[in-house]
N, C-alpha and C. Protein backbone atom coordinates (compact mmCIF):
# COMPACT_ATOMS: atom_id res chain seq x y z
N UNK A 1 9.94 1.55 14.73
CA UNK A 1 9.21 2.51 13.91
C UNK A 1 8.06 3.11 14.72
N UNK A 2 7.99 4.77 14.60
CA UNK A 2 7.13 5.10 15.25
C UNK A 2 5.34 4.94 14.43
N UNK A 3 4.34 5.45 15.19
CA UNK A 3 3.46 5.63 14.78
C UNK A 3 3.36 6.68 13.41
N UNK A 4 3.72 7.76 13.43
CA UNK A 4 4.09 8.68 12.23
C UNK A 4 4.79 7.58 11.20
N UNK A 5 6.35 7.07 11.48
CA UNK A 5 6.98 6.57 10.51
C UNK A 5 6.10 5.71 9.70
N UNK A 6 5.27 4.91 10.45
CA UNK A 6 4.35 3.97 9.86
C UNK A 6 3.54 4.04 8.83
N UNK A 7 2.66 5.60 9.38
CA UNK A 7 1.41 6.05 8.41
C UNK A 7 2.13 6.05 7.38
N UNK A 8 3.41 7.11 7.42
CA UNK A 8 3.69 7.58 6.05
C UNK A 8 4.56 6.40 5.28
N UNK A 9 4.67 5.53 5.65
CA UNK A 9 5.43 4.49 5.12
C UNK A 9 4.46 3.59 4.30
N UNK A 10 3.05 3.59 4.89
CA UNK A 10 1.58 2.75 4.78
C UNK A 10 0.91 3.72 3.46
N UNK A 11 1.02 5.22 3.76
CA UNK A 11 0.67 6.25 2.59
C UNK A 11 1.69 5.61 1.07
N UNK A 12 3.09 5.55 1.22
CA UNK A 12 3.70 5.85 0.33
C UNK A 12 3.54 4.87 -0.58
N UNK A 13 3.41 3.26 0.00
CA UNK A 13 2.96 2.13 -0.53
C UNK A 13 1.27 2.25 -1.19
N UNK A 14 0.69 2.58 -0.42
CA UNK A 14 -0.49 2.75 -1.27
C UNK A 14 -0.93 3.64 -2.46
N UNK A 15 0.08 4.59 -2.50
CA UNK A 15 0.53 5.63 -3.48
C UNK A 15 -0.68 5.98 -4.18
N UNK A 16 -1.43 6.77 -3.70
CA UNK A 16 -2.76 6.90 -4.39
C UNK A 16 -2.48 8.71 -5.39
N UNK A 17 -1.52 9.06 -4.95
CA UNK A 17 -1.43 9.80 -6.47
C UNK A 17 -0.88 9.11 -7.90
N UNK A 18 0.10 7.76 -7.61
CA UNK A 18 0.32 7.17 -8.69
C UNK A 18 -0.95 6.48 -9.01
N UNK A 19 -1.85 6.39 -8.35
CA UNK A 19 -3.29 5.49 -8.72
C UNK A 19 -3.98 6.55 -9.38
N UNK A 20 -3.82 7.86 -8.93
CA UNK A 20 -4.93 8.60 -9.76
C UNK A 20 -5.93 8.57 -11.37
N UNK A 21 -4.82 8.38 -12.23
CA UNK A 21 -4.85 8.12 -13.58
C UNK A 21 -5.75 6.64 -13.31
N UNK A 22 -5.40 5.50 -12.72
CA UNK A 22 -5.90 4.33 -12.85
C UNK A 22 -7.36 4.52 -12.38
N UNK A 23 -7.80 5.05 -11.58
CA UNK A 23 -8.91 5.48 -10.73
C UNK A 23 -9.66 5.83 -11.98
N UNK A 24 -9.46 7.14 -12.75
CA UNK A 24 -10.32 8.14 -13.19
C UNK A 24 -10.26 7.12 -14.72
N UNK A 25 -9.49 6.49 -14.99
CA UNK A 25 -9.69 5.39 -16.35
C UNK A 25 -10.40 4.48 -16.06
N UNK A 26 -10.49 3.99 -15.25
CA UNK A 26 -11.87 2.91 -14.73
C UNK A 26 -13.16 3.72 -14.29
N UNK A 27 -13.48 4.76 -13.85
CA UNK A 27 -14.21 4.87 -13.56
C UNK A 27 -14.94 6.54 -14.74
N UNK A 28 -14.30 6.83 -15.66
CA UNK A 28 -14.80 7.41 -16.57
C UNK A 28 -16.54 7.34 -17.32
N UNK A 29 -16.30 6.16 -17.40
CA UNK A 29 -17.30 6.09 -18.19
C UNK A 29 -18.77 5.86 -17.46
N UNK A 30 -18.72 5.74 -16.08
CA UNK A 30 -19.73 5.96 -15.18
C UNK A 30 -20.03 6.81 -14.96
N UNK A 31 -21.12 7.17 -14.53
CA UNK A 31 -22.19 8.49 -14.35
C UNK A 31 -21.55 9.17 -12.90
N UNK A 32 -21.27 10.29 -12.78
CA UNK A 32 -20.69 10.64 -11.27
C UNK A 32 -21.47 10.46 -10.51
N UNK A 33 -22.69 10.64 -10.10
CA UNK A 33 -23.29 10.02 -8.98
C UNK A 33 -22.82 8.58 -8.87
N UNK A 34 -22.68 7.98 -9.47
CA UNK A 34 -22.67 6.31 -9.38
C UNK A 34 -20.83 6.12 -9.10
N UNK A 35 -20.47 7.03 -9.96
CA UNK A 35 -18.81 6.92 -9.47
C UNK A 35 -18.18 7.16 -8.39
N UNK A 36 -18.92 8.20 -7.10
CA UNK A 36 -18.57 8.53 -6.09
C UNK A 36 -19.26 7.95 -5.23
N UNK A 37 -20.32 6.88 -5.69
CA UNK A 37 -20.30 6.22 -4.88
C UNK A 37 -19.44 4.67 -5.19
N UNK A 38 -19.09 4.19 -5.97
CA UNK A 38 -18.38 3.12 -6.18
C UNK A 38 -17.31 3.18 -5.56
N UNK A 39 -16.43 4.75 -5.81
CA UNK A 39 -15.14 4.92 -5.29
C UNK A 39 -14.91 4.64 -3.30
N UNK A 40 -16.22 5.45 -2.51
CA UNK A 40 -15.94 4.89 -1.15
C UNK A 40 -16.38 3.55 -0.61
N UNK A 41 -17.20 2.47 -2.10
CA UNK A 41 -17.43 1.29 -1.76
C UNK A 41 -16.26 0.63 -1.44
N UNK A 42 -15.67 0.36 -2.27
CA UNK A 42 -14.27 0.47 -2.77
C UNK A 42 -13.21 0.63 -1.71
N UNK A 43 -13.18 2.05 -1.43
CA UNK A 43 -11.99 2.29 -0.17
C UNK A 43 -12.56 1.82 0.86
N UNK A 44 -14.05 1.30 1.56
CA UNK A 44 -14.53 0.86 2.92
C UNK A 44 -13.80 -0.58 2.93
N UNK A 45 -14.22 -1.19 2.01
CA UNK A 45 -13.86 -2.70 1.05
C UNK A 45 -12.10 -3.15 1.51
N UNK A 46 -11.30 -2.12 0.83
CA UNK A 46 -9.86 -2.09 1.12
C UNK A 46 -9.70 -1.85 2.58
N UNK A 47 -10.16 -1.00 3.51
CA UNK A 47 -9.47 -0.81 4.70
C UNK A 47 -10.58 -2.11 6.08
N UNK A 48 -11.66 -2.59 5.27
CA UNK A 48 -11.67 -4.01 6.06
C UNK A 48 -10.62 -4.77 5.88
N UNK A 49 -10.70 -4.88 4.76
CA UNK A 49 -9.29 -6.47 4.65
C UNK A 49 -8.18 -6.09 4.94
N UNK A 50 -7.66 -4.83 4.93
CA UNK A 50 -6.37 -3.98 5.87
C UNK A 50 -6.27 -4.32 6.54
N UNK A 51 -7.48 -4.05 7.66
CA UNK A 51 -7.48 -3.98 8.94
C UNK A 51 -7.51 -5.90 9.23
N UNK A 52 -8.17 -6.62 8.84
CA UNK A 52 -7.92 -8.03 8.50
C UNK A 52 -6.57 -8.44 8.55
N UNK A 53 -5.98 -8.48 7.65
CA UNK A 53 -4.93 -8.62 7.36
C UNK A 53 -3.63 -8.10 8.51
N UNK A 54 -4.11 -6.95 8.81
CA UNK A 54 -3.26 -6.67 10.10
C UNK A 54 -3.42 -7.13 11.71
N UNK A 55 -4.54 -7.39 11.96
CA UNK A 55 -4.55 -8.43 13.16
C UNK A 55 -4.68 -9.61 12.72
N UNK A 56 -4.81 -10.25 11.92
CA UNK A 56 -4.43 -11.69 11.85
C UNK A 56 -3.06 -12.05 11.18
N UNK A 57 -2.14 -10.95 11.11
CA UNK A 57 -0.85 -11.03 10.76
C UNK A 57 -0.41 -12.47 11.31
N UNK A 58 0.20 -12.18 12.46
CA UNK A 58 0.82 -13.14 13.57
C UNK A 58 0.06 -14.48 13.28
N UNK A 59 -1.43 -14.65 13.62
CA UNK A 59 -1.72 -15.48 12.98
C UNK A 59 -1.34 -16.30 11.88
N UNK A 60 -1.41 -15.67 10.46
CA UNK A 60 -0.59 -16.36 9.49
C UNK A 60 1.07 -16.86 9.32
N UNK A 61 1.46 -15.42 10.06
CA UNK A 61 2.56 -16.31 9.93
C UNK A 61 3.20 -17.34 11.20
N UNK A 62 2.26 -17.67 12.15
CA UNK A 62 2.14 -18.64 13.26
C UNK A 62 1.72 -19.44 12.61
N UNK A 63 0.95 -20.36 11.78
CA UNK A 63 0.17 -20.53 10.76
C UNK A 63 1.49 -21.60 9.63
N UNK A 64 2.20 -20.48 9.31
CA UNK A 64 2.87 -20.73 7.86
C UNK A 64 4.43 -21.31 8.63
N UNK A 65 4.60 -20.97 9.78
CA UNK A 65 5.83 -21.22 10.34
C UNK A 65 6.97 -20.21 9.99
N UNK A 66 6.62 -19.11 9.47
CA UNK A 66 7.60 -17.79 9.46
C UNK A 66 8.21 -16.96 9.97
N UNK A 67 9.23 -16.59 10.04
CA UNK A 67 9.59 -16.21 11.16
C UNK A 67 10.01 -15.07 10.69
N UNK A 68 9.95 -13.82 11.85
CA UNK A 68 9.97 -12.29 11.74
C UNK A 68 11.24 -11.81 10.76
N UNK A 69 12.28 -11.54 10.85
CA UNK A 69 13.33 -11.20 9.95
C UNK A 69 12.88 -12.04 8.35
N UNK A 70 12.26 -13.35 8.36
CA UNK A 70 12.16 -13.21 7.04
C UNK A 70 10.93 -12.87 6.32
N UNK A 71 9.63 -12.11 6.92
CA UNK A 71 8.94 -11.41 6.81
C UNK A 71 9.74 -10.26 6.23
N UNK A 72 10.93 -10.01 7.21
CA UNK A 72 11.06 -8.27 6.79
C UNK A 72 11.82 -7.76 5.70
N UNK A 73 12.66 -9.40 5.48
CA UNK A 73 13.21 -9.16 4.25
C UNK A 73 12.24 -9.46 2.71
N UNK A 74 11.35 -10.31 3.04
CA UNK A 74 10.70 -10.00 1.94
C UNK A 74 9.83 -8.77 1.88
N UNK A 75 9.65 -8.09 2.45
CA UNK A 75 8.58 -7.33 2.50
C UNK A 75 9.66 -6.02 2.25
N UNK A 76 11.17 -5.99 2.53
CA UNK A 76 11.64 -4.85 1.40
C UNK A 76 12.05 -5.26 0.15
N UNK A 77 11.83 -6.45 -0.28
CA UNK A 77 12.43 -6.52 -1.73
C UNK A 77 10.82 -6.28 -2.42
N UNK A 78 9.77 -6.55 -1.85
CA UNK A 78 8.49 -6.18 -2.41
C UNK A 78 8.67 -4.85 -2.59
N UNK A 79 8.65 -3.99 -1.57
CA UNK A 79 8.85 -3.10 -1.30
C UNK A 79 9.51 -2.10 -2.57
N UNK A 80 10.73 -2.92 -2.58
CA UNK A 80 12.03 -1.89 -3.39
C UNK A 80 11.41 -2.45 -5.26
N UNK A 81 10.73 -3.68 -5.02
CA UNK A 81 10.08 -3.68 -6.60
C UNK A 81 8.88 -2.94 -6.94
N UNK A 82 8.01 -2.62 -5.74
CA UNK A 82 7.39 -1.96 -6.50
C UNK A 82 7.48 -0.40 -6.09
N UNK A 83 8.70 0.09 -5.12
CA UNK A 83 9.29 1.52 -5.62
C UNK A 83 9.69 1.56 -7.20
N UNK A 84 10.63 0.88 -7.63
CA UNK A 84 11.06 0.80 -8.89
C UNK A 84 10.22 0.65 -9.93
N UNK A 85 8.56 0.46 -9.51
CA UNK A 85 7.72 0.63 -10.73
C UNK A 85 6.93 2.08 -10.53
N UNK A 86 7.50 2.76 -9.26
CA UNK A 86 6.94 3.55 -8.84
C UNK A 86 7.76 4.71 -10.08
N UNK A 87 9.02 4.72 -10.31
CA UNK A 87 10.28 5.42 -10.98
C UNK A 87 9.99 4.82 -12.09
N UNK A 88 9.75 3.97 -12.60
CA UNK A 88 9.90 3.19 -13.99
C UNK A 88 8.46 2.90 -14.57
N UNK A 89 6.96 4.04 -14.45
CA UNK A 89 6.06 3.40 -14.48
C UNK A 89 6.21 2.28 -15.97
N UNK A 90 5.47 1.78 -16.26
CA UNK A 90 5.36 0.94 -17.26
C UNK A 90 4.00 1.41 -17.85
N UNK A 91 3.82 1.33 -19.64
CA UNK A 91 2.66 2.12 -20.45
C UNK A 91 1.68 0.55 -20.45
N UNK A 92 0.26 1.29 -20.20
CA UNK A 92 -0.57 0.31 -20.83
C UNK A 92 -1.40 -0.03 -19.16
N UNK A 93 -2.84 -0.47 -19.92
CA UNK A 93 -3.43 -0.77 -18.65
C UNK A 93 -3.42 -2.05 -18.05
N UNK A 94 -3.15 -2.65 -16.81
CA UNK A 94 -2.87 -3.92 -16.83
C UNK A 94 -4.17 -4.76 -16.29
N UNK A 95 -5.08 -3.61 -15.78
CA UNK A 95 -6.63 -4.07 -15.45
C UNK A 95 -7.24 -4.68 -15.81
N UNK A 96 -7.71 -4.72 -17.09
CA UNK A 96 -8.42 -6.01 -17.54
C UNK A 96 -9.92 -5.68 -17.84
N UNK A 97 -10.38 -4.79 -17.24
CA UNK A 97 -11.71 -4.30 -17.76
C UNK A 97 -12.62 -3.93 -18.86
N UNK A 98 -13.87 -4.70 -19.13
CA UNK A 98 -13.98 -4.07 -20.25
C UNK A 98 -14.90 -3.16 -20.06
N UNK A 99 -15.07 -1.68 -21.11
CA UNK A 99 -15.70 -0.70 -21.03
C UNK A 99 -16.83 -0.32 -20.67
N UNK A 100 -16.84 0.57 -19.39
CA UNK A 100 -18.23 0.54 -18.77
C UNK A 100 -18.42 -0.23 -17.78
N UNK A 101 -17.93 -1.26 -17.48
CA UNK A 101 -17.88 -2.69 -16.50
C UNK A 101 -17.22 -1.88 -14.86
N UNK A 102 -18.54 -1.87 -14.30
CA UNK A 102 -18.93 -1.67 -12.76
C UNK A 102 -17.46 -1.98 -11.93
N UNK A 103 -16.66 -1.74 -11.53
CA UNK A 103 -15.66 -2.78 -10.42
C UNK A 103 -16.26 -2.79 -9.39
N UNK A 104 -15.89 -4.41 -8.64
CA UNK A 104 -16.53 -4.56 -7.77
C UNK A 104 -15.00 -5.70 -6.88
N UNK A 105 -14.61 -4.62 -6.02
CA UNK A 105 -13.42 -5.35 -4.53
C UNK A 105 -12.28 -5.37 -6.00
N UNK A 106 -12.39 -5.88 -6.94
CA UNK A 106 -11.07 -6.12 -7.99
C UNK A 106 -11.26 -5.04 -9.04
N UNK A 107 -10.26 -3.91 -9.59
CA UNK A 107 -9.10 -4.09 -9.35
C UNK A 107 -8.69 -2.58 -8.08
N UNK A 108 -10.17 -2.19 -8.01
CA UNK A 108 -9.83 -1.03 -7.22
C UNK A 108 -9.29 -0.82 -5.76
N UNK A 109 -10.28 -1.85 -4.99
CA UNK A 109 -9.97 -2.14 -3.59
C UNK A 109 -8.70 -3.07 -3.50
N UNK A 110 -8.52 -3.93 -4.63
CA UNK A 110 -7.54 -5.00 -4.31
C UNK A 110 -7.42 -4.88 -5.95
N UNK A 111 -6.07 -4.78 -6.23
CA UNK A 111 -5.02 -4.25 -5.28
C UNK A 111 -4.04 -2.95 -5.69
N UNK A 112 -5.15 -2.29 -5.99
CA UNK A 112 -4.67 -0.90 -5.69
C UNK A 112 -4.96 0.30 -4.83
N UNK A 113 -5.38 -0.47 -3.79
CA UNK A 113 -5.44 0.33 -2.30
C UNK A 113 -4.62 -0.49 -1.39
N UNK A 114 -5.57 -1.94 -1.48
CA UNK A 114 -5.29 -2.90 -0.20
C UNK A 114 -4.17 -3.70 -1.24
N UNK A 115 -3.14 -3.54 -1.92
CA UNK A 115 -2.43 -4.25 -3.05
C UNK A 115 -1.37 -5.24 -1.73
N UNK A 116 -1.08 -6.36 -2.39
CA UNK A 116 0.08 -7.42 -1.86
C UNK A 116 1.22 -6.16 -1.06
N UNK A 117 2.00 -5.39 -1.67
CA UNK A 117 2.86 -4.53 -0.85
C UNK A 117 2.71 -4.23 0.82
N UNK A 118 1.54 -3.83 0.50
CA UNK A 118 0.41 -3.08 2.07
C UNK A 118 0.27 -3.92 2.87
N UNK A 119 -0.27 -4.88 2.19
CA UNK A 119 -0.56 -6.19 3.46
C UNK A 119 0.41 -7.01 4.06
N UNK A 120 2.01 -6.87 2.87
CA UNK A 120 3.13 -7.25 3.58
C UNK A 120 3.61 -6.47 4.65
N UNK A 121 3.55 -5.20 4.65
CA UNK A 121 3.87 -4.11 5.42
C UNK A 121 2.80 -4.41 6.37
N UNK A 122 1.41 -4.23 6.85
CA UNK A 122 1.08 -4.61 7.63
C UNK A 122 1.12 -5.73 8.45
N UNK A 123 1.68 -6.81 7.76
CA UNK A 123 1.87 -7.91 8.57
C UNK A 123 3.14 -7.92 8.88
N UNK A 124 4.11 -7.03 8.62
CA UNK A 124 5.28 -7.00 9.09
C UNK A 124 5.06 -6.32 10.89
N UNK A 125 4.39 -5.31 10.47
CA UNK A 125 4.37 -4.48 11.31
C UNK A 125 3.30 -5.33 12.43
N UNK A 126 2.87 -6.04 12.37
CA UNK A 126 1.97 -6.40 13.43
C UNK A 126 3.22 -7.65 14.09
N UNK A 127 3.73 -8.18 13.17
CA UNK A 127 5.08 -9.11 14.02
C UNK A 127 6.00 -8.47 14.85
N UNK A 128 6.35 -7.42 14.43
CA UNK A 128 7.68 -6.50 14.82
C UNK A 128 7.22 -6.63 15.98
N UNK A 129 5.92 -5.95 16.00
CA UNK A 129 5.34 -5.50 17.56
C UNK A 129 4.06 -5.65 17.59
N UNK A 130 3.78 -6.86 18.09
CA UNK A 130 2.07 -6.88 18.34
C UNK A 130 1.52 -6.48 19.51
N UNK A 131 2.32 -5.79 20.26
CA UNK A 131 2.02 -4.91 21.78
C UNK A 131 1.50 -3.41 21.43
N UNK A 132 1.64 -3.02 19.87
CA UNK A 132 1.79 -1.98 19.60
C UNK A 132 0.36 -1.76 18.56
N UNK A 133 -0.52 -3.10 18.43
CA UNK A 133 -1.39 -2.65 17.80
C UNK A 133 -2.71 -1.45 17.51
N UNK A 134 -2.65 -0.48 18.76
CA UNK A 134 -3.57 0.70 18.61
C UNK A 134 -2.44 1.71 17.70
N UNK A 135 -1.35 1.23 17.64
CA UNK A 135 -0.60 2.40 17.30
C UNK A 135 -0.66 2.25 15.91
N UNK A 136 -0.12 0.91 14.99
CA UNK A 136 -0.46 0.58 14.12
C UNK A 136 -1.89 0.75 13.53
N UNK A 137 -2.94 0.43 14.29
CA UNK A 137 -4.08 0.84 14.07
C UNK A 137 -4.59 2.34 13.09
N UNK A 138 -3.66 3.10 14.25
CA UNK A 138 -3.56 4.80 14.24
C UNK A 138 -2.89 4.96 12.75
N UNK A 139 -1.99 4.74 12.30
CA UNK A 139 -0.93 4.67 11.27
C UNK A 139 -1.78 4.24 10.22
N UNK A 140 -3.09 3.05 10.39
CA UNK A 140 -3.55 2.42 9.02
C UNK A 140 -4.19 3.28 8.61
N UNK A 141 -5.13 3.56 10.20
CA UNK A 141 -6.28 4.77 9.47
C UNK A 141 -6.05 6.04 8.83
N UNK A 142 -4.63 7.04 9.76
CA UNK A 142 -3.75 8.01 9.15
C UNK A 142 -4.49 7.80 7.58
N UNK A 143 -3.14 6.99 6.89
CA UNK A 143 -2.56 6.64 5.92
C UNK A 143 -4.26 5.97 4.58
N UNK A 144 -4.74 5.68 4.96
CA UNK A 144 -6.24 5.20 4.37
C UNK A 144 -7.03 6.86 4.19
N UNK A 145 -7.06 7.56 5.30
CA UNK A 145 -8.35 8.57 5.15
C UNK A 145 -7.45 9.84 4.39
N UNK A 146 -5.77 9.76 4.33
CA UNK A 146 -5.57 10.85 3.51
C UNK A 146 -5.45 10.09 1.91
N UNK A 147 -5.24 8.84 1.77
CA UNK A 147 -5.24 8.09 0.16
C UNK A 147 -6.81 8.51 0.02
N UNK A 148 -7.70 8.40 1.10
CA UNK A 148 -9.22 8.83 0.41
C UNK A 148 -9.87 9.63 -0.19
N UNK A 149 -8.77 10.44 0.66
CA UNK A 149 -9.22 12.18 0.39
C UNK A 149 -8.85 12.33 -1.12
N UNK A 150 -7.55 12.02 -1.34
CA UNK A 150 -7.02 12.10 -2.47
C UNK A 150 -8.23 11.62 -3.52
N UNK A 151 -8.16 10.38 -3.30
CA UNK A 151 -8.80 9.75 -4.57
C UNK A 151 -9.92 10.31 -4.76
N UNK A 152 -11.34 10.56 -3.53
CA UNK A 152 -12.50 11.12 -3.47
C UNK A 152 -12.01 12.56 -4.86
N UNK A 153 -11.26 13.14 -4.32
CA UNK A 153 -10.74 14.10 -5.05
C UNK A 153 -9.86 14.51 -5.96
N UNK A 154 -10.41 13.10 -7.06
CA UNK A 154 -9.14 13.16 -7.80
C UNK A 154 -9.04 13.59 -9.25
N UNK A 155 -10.30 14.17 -9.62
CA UNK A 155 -10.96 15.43 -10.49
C UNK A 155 -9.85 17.22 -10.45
N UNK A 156 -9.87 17.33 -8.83
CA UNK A 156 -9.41 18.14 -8.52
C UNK A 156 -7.59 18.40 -8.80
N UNK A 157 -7.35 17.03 -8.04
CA UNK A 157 -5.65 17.00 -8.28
C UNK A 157 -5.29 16.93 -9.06
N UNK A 158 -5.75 15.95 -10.41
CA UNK A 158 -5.48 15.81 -11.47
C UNK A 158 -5.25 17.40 -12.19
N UNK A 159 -6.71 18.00 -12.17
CA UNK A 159 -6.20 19.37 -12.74
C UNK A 159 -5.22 20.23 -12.22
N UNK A 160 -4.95 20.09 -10.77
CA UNK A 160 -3.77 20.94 -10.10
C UNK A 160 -2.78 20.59 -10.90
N UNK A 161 -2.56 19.26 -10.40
CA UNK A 161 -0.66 18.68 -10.63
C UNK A 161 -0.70 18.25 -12.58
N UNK A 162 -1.59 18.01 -12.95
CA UNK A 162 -1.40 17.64 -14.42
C UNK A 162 -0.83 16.22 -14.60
N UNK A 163 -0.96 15.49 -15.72
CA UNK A 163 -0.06 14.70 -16.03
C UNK A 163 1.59 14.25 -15.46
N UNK A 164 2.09 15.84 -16.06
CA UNK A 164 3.82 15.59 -15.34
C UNK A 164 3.21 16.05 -14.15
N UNK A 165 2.80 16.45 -13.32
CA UNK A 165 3.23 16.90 -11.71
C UNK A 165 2.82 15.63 -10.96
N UNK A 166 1.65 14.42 -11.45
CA UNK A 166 1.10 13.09 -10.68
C UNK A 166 2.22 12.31 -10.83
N UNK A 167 3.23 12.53 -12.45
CA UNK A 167 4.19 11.41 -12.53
C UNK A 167 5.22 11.84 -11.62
N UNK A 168 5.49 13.10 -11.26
CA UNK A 168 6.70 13.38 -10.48
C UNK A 168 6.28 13.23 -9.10
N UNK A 169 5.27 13.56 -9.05
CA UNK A 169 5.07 12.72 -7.43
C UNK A 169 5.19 11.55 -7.29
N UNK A 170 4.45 10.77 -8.38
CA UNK A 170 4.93 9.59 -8.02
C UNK A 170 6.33 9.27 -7.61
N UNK A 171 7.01 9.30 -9.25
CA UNK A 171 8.46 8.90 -8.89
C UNK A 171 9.28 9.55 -7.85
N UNK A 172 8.66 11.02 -6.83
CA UNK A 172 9.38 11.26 -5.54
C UNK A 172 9.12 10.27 -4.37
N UNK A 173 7.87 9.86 -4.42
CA UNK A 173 7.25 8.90 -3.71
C UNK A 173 8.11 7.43 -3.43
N UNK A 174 8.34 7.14 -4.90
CA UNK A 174 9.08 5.89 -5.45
C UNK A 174 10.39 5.90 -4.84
N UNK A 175 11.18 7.23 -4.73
CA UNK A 175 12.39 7.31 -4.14
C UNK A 175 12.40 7.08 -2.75
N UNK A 176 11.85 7.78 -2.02
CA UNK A 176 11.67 7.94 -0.56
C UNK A 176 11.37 6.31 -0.55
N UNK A 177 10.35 5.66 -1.14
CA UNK A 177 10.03 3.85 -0.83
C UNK A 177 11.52 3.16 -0.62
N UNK A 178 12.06 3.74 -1.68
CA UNK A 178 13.46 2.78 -1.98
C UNK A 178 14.32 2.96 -1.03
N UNK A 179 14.59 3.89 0.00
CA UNK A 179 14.86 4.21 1.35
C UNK A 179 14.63 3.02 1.97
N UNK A 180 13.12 3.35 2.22
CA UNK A 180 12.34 2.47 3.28
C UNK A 180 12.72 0.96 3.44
N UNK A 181 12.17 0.92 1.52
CA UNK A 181 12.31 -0.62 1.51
C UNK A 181 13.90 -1.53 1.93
N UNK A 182 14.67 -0.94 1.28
CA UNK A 182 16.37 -0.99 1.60
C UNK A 182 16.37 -0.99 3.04
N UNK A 183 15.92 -0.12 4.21
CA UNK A 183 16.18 -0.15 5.54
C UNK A 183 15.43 -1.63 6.03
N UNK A 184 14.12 -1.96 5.60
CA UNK A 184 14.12 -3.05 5.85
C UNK A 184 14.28 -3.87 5.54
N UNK A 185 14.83 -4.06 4.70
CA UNK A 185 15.77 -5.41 3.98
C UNK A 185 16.87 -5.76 4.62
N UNK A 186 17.45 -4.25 5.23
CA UNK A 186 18.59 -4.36 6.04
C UNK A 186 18.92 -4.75 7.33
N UNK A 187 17.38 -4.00 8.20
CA UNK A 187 17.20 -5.16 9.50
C UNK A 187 16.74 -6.02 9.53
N UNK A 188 16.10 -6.85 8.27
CA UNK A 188 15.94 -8.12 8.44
C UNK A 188 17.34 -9.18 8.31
N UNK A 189 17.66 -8.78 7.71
CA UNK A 189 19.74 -9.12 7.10
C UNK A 189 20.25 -9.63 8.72
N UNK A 190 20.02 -8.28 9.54
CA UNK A 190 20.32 -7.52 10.98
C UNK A 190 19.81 -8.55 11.91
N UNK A 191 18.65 -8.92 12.18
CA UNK A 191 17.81 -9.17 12.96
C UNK A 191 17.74 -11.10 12.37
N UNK A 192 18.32 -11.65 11.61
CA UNK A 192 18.36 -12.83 10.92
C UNK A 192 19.86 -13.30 11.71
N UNK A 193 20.92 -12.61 11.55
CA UNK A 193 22.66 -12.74 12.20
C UNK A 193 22.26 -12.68 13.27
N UNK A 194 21.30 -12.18 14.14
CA UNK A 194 21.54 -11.68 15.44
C UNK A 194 20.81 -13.01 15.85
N UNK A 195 19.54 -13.47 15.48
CA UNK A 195 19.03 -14.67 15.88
C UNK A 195 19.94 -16.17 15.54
N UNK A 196 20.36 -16.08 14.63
CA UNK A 196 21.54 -17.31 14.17
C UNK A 196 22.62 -17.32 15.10
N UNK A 197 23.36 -15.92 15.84
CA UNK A 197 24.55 -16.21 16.26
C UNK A 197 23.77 -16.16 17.50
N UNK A 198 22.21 -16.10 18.33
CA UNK A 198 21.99 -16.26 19.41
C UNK A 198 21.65 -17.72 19.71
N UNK A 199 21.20 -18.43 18.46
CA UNK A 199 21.08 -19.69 18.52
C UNK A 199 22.32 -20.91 18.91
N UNK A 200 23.62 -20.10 18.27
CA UNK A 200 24.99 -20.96 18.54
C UNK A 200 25.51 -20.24 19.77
């Protein structure tokens, strides 16, 4: 996977137009000065533990005793479940907040920026190839400063795309994942036979 394939693979998982709605429902009832600044507390918050999470990849799973192909297969069935909630949103808020209540790292930064999906994908990607970490690097930040833009600006999009135009992005979003996720499910499948029949 190249550097490009990455970002946008790192964008599509973090899906910050399907977050939009979640964003502007948590953070409604705050005063906009105070909301724009919560919101880049928030995204600074998520792309430390990103960036965390992606060089100490190898680590953990050196750590856990895991080995690469089955990283990659879990990380497309994550993947392909939460494309399929990407297509299938589900009604109701699952946040937990009560009204007016500040967020602070939960539920904004984690985990609906820096969510379980992302950090599988990043730690995939730091196993695949840990020779390749400026590139990955390149791909996190990509993929982080255009979800920012978005969200910083999500007053704006909201009124562009409306209701139906955020859900149909999403669920285009959701499709293209289910690609992704499926391809790596598939070289892990790939890359699992190839180590078994190199072992015999």
């Amino acid at each position: 996977m190249d550097t490009w394939s990455a970002a946008v693979m790192l964008f599509l998982i973090m899906d910050p137009l399907g977050n939009l709605p979640v964003f502007m429902s948590v953070l409604k009832t705050i005063e906009p000065r105070r909301r724009r600044f919560i919101l880049v507390r928030e995204l600074l918050l998520a792309l430390f533990i990103l960036f965390v999470f992606l060089f100490s990849g190898q680590a953990v799973l050196d750590f856990l005793n895991v080995q690469q192909e089955t990283v990659s297969i879990a990380g497309g069935i994550i993947l392909f479940l939460i494309a399929l909630r990407m297509i299938f949103p589900q009604s109701g808020n699952p946040l937990g907040l009560a009204v007016g209540e500040e967020p602070f790292l939960v539920p904004l930064a984690i985990p609906m920026i820096a969510g379980p999906s992302t950090l599988a994908a990043l730690i995939l990607l730091s196993n695949q190839n840990p020779d390749r970490m400026i590139d990955w690097s390149l791909a996190l930040g990509a993929a982080w400063s255009i979800s920012a833009i978005i969200l910083l600006f999500s007053g704006l999009f909201h009124r562009l795309l409306g209701e139906r135009g955020l859900t149909a992005m999403e669920r285009l979003m959701g499709m293209i994942l289910v690609m992704i996720a499926i391809q790596m499910f598939l070289d892990g499948i790939g890359q699992y036979f190839t180590h078994t029949s190199g072992m015999l």
